[in-house]
N, C-alpha and C. Protein backbone atom coordinates (compact mmCIF):
# COMPACT_ATOMS: atom_id res chain seq x y z
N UNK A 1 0.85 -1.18 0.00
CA UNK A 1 0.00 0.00 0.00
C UNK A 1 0.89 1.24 0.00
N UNK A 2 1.53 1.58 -0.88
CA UNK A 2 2.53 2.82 -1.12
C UNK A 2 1.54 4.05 -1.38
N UNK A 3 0.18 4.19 -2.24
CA UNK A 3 0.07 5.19 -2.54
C UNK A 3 -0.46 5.80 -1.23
N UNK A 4 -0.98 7.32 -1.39
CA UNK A 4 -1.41 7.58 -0.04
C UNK A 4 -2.84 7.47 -0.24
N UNK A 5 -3.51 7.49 -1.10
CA UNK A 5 -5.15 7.08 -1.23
C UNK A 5 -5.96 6.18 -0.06
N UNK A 6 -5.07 5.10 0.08
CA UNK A 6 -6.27 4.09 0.93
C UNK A 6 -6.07 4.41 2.62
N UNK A 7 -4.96 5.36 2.53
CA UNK A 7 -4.72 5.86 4.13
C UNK A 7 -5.40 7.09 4.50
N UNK A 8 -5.89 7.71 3.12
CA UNK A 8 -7.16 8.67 3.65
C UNK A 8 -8.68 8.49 3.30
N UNK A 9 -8.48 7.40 2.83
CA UNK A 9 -9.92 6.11 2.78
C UNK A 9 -10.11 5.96 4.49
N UNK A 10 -9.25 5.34 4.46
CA UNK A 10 -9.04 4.93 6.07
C UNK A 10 -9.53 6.24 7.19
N UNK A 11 -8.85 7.18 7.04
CA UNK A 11 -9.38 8.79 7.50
C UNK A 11 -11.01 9.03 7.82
N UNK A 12 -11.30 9.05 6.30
CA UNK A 12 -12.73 8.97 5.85
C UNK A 12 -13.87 8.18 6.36
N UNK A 13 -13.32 7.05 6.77
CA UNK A 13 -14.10 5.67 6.96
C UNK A 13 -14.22 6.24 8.92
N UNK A 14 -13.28 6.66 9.21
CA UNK A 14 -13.16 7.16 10.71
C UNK A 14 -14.42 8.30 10.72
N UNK A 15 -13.99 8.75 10.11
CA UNK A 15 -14.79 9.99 10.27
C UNK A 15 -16.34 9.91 10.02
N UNK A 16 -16.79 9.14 8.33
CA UNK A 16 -18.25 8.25 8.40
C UNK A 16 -18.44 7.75 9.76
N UNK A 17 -17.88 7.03 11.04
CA UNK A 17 -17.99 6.01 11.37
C UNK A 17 -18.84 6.72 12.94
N UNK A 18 -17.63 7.86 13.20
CA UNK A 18 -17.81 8.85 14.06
C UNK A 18 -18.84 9.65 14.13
N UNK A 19 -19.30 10.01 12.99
CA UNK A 19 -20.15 11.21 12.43
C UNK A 19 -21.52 10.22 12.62
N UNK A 20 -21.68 8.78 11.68
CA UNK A 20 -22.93 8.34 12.38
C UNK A 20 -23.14 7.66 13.33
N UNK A 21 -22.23 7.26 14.05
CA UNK A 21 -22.49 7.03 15.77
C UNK A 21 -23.15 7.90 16.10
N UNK A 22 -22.85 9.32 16.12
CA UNK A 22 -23.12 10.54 16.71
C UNK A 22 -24.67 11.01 16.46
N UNK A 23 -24.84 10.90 15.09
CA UNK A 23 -25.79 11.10 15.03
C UNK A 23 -27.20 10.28 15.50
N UNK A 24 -26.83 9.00 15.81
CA UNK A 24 -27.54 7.70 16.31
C UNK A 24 -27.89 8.55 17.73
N UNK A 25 -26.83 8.51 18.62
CA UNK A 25 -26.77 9.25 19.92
C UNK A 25 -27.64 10.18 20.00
N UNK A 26 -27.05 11.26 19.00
CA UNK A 26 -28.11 12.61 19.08
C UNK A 26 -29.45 12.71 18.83
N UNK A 27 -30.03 11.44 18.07
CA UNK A 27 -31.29 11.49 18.01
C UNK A 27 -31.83 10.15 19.07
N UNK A 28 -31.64 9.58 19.78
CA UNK A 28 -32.00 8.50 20.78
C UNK A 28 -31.46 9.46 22.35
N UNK A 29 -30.54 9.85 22.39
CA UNK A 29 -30.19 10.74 23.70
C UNK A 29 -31.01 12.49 23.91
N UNK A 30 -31.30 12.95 25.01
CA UNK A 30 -31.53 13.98 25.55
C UNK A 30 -29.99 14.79 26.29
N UNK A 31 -29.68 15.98 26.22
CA UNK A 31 -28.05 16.03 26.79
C UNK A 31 -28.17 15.22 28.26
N UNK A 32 -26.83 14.83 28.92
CA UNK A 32 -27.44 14.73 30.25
C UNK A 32 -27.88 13.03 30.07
N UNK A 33 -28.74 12.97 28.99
CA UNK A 33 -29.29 11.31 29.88
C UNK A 33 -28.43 10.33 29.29
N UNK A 34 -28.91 9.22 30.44
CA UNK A 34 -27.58 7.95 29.86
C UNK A 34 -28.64 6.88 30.15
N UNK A 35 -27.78 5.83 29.30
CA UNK A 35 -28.16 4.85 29.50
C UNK A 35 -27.33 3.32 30.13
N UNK A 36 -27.52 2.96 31.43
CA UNK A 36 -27.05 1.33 31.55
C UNK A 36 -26.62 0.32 30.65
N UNK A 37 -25.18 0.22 30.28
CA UNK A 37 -24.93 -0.80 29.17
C UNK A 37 -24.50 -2.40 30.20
N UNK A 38 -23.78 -1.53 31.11
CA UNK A 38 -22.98 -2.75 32.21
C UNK A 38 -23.10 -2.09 33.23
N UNK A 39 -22.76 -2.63 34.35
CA UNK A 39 -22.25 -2.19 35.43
C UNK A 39 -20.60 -1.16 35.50
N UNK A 40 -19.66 -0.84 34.40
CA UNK A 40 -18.95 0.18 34.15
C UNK A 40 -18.76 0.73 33.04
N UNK A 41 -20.59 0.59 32.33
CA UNK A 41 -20.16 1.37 30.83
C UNK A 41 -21.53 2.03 30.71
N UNK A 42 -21.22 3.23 30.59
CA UNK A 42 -22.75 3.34 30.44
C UNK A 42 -23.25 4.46 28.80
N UNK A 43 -23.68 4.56 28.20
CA UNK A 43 -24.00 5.54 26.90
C UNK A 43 -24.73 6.57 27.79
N UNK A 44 -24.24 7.85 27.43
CA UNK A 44 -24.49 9.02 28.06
C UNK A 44 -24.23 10.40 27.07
N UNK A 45 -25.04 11.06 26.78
CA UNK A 45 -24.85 12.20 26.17
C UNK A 45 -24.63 13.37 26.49
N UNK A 46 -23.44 13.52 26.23
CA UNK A 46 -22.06 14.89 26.88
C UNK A 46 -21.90 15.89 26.00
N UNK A 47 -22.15 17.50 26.41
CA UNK A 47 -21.23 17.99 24.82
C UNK A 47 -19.73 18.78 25.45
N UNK A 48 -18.90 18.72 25.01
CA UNK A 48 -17.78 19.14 25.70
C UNK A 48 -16.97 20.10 24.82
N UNK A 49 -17.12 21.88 25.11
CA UNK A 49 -16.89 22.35 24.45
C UNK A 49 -15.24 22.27 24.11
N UNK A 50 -14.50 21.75 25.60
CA UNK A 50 -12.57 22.02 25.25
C UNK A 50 -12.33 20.93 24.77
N UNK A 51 -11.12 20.66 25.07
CA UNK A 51 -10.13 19.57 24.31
C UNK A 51 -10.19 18.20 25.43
N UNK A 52 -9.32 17.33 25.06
CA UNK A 52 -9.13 16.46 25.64
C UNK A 52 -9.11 16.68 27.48
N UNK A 53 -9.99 15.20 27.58
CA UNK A 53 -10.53 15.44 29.10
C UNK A 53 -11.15 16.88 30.10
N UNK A 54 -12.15 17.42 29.08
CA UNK A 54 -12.62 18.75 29.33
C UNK A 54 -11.70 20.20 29.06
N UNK A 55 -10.41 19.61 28.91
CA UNK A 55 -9.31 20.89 29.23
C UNK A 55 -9.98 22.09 28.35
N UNK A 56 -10.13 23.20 29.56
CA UNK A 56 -10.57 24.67 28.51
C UNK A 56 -12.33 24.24 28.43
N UNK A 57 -12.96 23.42 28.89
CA UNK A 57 -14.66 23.20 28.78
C UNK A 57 -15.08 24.60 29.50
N UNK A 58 -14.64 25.15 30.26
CA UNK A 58 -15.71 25.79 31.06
C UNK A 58 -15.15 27.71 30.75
N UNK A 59 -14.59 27.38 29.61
CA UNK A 59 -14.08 28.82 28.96
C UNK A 59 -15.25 29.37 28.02
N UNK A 60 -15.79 30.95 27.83
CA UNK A 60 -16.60 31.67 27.68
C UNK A 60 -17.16 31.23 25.53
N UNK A 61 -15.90 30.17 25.61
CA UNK A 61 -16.28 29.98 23.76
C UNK A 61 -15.29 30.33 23.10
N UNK A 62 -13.94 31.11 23.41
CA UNK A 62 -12.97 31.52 22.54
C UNK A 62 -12.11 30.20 22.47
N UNK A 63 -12.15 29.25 23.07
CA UNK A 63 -11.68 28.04 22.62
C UNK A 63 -12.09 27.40 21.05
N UNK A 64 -13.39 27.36 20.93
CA UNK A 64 -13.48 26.75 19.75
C UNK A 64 -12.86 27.21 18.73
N UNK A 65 -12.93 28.48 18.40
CA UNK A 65 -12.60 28.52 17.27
C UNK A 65 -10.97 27.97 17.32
N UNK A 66 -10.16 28.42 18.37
CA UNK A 66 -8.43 28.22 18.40
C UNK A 66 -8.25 26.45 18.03
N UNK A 67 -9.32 25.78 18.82
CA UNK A 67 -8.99 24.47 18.53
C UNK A 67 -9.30 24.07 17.18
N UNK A 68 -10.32 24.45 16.65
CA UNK A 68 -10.64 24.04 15.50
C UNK A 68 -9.30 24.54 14.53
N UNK A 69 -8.75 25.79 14.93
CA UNK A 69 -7.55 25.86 13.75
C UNK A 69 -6.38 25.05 14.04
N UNK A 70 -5.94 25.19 15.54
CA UNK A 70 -5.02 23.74 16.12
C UNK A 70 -5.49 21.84 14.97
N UNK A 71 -6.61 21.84 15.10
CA UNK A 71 -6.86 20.72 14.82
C UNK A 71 -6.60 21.20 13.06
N UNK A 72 -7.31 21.59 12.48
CA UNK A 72 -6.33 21.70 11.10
C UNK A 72 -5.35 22.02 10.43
N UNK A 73 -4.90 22.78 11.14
CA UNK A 73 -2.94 22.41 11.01
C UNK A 73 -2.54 21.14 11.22
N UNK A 74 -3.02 20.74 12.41
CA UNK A 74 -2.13 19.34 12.70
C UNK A 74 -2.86 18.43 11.64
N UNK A 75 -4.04 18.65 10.93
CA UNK A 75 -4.38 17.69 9.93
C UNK A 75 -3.97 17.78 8.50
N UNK A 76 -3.33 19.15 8.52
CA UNK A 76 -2.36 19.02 7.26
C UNK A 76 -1.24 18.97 7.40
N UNK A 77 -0.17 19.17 8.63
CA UNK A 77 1.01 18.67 8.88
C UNK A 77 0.84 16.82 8.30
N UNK A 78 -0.45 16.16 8.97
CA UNK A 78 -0.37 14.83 9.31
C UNK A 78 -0.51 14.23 7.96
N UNK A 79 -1.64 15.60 7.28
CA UNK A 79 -1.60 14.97 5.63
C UNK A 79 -0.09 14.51 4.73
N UNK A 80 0.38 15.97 4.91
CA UNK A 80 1.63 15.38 4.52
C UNK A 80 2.95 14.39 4.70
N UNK A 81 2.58 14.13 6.19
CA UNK A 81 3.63 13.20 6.52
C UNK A 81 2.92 11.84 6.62
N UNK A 82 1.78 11.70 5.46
CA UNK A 82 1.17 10.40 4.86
C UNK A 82 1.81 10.01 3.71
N UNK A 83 1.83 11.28 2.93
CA UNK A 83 2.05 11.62 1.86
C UNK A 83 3.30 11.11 1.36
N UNK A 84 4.51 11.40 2.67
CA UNK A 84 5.73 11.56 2.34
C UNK A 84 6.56 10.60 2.97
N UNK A 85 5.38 9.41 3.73
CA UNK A 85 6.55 8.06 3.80
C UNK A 85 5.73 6.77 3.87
N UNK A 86 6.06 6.62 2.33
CA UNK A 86 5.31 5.75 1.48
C UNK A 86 5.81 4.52 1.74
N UNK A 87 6.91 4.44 2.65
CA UNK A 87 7.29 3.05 3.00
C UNK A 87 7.18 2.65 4.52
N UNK A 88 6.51 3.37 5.12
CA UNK A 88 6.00 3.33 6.63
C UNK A 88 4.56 2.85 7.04
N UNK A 89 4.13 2.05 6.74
CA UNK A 89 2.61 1.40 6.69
C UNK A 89 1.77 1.85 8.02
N UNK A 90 2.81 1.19 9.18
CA UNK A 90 2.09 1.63 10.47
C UNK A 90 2.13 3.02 10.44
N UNK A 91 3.24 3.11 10.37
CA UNK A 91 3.19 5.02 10.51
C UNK A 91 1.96 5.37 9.53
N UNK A 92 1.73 5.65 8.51
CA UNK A 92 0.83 5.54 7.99
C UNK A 92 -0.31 5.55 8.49
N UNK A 93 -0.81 4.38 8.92
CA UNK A 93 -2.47 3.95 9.47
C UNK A 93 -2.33 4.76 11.01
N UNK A 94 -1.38 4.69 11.29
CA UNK A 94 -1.63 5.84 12.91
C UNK A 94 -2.34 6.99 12.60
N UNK A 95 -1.32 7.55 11.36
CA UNK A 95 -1.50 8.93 11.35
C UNK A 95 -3.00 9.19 10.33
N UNK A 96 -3.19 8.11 10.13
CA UNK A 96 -4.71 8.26 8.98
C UNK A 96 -5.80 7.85 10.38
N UNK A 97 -5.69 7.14 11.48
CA UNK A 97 -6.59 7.56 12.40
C UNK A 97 -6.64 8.57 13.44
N UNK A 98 -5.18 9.09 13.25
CA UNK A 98 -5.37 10.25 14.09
C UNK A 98 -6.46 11.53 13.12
N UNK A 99 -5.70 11.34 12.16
CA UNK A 99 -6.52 12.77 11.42
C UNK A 99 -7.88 12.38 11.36
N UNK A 100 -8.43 11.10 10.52
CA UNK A 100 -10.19 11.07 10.79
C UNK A 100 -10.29 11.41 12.14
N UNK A 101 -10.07 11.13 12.95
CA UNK A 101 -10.24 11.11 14.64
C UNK A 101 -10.54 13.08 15.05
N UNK A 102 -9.39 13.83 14.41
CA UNK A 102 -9.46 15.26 14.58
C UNK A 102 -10.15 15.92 13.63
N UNK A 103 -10.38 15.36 12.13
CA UNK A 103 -11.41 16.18 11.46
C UNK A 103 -13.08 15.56 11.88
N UNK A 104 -13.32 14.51 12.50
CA UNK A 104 -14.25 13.81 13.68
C UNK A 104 -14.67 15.18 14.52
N UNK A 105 -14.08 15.90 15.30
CA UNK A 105 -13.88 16.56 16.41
C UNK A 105 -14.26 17.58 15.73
N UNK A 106 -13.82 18.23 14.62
CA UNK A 106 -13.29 19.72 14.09
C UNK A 106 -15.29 19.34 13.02
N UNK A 107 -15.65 18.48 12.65
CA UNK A 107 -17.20 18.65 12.21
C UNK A 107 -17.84 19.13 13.60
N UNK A 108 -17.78 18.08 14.41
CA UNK A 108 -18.62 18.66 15.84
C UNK A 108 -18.89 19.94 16.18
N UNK A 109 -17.37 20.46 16.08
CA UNK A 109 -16.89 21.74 16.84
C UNK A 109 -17.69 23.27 15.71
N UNK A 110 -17.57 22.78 14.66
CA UNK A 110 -18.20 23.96 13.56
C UNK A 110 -19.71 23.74 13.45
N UNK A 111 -20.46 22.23 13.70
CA UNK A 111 -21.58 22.50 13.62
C UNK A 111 -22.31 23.07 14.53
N UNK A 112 -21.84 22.42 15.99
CA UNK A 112 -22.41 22.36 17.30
C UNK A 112 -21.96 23.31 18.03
N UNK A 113 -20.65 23.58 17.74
CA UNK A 113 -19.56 24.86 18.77
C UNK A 113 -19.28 23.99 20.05
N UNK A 114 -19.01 22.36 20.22
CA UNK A 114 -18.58 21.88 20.80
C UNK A 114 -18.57 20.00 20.62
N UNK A 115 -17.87 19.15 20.97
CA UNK A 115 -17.68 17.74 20.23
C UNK A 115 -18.74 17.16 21.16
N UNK A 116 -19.52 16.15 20.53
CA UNK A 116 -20.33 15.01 21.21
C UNK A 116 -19.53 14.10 21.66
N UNK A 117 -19.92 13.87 22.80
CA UNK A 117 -19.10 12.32 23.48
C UNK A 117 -20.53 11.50 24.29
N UNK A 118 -20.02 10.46 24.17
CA UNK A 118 -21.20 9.29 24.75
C UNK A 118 -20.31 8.06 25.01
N UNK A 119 -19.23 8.00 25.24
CA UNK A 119 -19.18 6.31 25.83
C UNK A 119 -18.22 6.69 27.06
N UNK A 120 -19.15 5.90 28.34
CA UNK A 120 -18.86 6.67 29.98
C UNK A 120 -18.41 5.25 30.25
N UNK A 121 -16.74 5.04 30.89
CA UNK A 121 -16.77 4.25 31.40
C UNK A 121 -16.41 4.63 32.76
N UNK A 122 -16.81 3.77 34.07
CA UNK A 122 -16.30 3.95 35.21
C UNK A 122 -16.26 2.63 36.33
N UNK A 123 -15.53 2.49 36.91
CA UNK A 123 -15.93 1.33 37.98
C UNK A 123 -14.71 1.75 39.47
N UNK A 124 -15.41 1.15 40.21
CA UNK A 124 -14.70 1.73 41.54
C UNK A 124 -14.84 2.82 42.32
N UNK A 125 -15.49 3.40 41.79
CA UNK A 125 -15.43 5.34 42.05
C UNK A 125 -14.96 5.83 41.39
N UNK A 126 -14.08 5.40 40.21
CA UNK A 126 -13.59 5.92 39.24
C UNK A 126 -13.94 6.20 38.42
N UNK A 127 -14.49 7.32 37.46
CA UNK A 127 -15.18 7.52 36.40
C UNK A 127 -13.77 8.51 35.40
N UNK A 128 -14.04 7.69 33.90
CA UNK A 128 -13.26 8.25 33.30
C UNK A 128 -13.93 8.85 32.25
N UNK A 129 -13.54 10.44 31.96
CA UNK A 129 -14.28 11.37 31.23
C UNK A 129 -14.97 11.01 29.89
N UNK A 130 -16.11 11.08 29.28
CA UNK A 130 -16.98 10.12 28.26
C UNK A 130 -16.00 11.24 27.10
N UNK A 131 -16.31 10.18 25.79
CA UNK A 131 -15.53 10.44 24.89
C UNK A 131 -16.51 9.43 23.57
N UNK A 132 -15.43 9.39 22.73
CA UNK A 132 -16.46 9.44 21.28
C UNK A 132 -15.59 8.46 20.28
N UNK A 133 -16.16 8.42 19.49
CA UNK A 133 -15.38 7.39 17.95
C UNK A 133 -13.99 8.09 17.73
N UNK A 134 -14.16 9.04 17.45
CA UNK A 134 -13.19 9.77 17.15
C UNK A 134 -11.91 10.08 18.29
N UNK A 135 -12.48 10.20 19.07
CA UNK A 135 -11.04 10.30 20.60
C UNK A 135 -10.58 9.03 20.33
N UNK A 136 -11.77 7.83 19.93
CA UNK A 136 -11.14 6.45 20.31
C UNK A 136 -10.02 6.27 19.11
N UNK A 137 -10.20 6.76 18.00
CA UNK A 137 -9.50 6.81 16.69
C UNK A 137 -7.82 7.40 17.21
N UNK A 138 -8.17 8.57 17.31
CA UNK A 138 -6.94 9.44 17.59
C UNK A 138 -6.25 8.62 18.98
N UNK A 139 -6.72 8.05 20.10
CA UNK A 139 -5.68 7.13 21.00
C UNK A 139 -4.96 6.23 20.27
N UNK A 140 -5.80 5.22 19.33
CA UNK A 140 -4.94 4.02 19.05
C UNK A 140 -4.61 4.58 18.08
N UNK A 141 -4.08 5.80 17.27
CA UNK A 141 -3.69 6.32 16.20
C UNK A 141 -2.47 6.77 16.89
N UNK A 142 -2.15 7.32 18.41
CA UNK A 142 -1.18 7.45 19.27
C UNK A 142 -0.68 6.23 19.67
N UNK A 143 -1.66 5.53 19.89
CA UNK A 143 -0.31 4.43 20.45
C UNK A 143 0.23 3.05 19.35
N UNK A 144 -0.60 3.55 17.75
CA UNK A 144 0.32 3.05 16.93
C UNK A 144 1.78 4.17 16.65
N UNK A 145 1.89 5.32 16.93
CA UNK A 145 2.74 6.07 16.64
C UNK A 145 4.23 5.39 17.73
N UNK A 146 3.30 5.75 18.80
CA UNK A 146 4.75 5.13 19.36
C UNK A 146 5.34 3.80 19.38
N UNK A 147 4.08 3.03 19.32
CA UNK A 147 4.71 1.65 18.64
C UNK A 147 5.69 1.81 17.56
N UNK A 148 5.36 2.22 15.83
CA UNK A 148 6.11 2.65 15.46
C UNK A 148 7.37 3.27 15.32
N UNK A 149 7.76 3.72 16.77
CA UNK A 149 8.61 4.85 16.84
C UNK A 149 9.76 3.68 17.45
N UNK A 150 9.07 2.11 18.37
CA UNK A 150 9.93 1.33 18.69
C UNK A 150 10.28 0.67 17.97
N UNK A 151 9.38 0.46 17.33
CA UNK A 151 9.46 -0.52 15.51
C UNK A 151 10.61 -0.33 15.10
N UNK A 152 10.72 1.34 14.28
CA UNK A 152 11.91 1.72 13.52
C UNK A 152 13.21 1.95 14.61
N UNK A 153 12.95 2.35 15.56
CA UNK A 153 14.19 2.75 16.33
C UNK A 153 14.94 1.30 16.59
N UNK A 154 14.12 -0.32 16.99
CA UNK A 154 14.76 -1.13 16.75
C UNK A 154 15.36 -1.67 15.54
N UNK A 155 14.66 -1.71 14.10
CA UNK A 155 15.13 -1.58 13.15
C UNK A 155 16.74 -1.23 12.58
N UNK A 156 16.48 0.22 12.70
CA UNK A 156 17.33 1.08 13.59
C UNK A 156 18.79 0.53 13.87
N UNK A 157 18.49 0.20 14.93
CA UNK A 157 19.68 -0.02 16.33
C UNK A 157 20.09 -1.50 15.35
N UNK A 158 19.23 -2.34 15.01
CA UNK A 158 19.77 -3.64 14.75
C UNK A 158 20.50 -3.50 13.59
N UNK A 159 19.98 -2.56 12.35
CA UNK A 159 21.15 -2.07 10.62
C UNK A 159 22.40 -1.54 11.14
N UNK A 160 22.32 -0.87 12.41
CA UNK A 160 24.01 -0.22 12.50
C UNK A 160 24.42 -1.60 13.59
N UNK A 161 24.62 -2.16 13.79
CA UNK A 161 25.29 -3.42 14.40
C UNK A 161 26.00 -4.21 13.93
């Protein structure tokens, strides 16, 4: 898979995937209500105007717009460094779910003026902040990066030996 086409298929397919979850949610949810999936998962409808784990939520609105341009820079930095290593596969598919994952976020943010999240997990007393297709995209789009990053660095270490 050298060209860059099927890695912003891949993008795309994130972003379809995200976009109609969301919309499933938004028309079955009220903000605020949730629903019992398990005993530590529950579907709940959140809108969260900041970034990751609320950061900046409870700011007057001049966030959105900054993030929304944050998030498209970093989606054309990420375009191009699809673009430009045609022999990096994982690298590749990281960076094609990070970007569906942030242009995911960056529809929310222009339609709504803040991202939908609905999947609440918690157990123990622990509740961890609800989040969406797209956050879920952009994590394992991070932790293929750094996988990657051990990939080649062993690579790497083992050609100069």
């Amino acid at each position: 898979m050298r060209k860059p086409l099927p890695w912003f298929g891949l993008a795309a397919a994130v972003i379809a995937a995200d976009q109609l979850v969301k919309w499933i949610v938004l028309a079955r949810f009220a903000p605020g209500e949730g629903l019992e999936v398990t005993s530590f998962f529950n579907l709940v409808l959140v809108f969260n105007k900041g970034a990751a784990f609320s950061f900046l939520a409870r700011e007057a609105g001049w966030q959105t717009p900054l993030l929304v341009g944050f998030a498209l820079v970093a989606a054309g930095i990420v375009s191009v460094l699809i673009v430009r290593s045609p022999e990096k596969d994982l690298l590749r598919a990281a960076l094609a779910l990070i970007l569906g994952g942030a242009l995911g976020n960056v529809i929310d943010r222009l339609r709504f003026g803040h991202v939908v999240d609905f999947l609440d997990f918690h157990a123990a007393g622990w509740h961890f902040p609800a989040f969406n297709v797209a956050d879920s995209a952009i994590t394992i789009g991070a932790a293929l990066l750094i996988l990657d990053g051990f990939v080649f660095h062993e690579k790497r270490a083992g050609a100069s030996s």
